[in-house]
C-alpha atoms as a PDB file:
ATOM      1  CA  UNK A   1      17.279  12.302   7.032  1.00  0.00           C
ATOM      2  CA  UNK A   2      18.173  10.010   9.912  1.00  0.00           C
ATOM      3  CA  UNK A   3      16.497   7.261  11.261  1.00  0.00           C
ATOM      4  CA  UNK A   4      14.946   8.859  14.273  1.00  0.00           C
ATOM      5  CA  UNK A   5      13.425  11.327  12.168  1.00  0.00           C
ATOM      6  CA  UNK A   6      12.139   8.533  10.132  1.00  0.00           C
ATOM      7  CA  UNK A   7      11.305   6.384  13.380  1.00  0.00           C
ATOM      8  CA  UNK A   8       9.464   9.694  14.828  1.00  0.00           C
ATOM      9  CA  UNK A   9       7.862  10.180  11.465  1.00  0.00           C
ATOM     10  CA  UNK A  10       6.556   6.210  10.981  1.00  0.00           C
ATOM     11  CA  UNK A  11       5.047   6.061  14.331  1.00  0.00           C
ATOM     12  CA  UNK A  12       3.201   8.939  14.203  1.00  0.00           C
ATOM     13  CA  UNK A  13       1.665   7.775  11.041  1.00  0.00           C
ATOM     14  CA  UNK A  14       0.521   5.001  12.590  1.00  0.00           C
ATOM     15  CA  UNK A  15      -1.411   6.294  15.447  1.00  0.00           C
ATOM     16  CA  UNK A  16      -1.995   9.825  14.063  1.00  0.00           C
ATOM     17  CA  UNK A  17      -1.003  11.182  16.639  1.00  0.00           C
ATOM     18  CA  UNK A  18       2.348  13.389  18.155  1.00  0.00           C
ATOM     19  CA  UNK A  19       1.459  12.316  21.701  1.00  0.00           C
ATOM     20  CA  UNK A  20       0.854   8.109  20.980  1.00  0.00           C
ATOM     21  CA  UNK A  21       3.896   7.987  18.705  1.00  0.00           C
ATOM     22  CA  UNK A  22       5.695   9.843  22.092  1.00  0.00           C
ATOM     23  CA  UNK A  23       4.506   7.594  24.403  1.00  0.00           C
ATOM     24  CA  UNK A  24       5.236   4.575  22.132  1.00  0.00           C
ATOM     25  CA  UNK A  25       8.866   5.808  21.673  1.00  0.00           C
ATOM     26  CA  UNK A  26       9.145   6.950  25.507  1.00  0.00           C
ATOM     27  CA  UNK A  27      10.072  10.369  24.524  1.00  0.00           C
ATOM     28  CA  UNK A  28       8.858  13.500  24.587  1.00  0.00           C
ATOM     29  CA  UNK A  29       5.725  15.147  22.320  1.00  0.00           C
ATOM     30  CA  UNK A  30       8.102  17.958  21.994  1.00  0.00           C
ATOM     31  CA  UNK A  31      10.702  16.054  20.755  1.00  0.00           C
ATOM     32  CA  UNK A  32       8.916  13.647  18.447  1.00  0.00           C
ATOM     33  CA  UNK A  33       7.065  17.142  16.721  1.00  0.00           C
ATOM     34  CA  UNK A  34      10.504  18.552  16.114  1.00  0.00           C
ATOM     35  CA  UNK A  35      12.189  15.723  14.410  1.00  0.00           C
ATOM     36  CA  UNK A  36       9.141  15.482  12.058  1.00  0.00           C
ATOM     37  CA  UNK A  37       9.550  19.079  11.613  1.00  0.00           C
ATOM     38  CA  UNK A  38      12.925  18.814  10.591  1.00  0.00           C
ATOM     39  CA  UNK A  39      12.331  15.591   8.213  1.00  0.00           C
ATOM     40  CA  UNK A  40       9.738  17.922   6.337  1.00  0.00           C
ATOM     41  CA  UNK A  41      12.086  20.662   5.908  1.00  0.00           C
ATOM     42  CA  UNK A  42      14.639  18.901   4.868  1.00  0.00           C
ATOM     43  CA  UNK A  43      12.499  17.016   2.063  1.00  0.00           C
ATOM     44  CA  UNK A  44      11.061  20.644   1.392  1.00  0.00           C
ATOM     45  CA  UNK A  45       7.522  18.457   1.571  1.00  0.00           C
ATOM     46  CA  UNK A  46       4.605  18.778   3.817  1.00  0.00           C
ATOM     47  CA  UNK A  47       4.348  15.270   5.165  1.00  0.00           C
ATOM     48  CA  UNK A  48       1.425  15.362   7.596  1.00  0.00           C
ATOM     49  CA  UNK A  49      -1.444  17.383   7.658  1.00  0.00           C
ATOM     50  CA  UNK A  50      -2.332  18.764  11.280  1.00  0.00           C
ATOM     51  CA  UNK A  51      -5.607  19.370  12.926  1.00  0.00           C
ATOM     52  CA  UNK A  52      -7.311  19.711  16.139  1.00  0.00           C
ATOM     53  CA  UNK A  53      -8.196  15.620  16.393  1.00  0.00           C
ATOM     54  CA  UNK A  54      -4.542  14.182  15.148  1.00  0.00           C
ATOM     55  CA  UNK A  55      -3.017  14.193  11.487  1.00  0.00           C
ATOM     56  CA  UNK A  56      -3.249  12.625   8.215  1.00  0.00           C
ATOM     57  CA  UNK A  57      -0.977  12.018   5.487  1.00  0.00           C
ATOM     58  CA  UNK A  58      -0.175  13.939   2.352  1.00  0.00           C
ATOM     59  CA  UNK A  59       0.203  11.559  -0.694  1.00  0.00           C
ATOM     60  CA  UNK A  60       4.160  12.743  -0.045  1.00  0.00           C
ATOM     61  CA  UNK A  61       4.016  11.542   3.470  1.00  0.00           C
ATOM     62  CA  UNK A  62       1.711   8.550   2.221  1.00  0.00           C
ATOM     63  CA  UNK A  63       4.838   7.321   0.141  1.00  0.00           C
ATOM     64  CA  UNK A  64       7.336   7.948   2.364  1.00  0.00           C
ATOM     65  CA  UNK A  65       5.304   6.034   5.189  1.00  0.00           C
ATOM     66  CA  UNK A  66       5.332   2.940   3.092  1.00  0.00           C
ATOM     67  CA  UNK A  67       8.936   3.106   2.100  1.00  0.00           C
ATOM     68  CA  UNK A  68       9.691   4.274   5.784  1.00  0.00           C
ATOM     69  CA  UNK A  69       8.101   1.168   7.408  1.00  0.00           C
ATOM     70  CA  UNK A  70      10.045  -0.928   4.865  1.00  0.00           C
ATOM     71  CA  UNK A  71      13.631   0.588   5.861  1.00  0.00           C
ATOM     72  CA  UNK A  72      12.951   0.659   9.624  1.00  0.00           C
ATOM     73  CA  UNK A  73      11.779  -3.300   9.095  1.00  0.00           C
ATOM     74  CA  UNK A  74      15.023  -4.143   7.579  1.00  0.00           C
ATOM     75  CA  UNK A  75      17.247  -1.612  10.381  1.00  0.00           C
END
């Protein structure tokens, strides 16, 4: 885990959505989806759940959202 996976991961948390979190971090959709990707696989967890309107959080990405925020506070 890095902390633009983490970064990638927190913001689209936030606004439950790939595209906001992009636009937030001035980077691409693309880019933002595949660092989340790769923070899931390398936790072997399923952090967001994806549908048609945005996502929501597992109770594994719940817990890593609230510890996430905290590290990225103190970076």
């Amino acid at each position: 885990m890095d902390l633009k996976q983490l970064e990638c991961f927190v913001r689209v948390a936030e606004f439950g959505s790939f595209t906001k979190a992009a636009a937030v971090l001035n980077i691409s959709q693309s880019v933002v989806s595949r660092q989340v990707r790769q923070l899931e696989v390398e936790l072997q967890e399923h952090l967001l759940m994806r549908n048609g309107r945005g996502v929501l959080l597992t109770g594994s990405g719940q817990r890593l959202f609230e510890h996430g925020k905290g590290i990225l506070r103190q970076v």
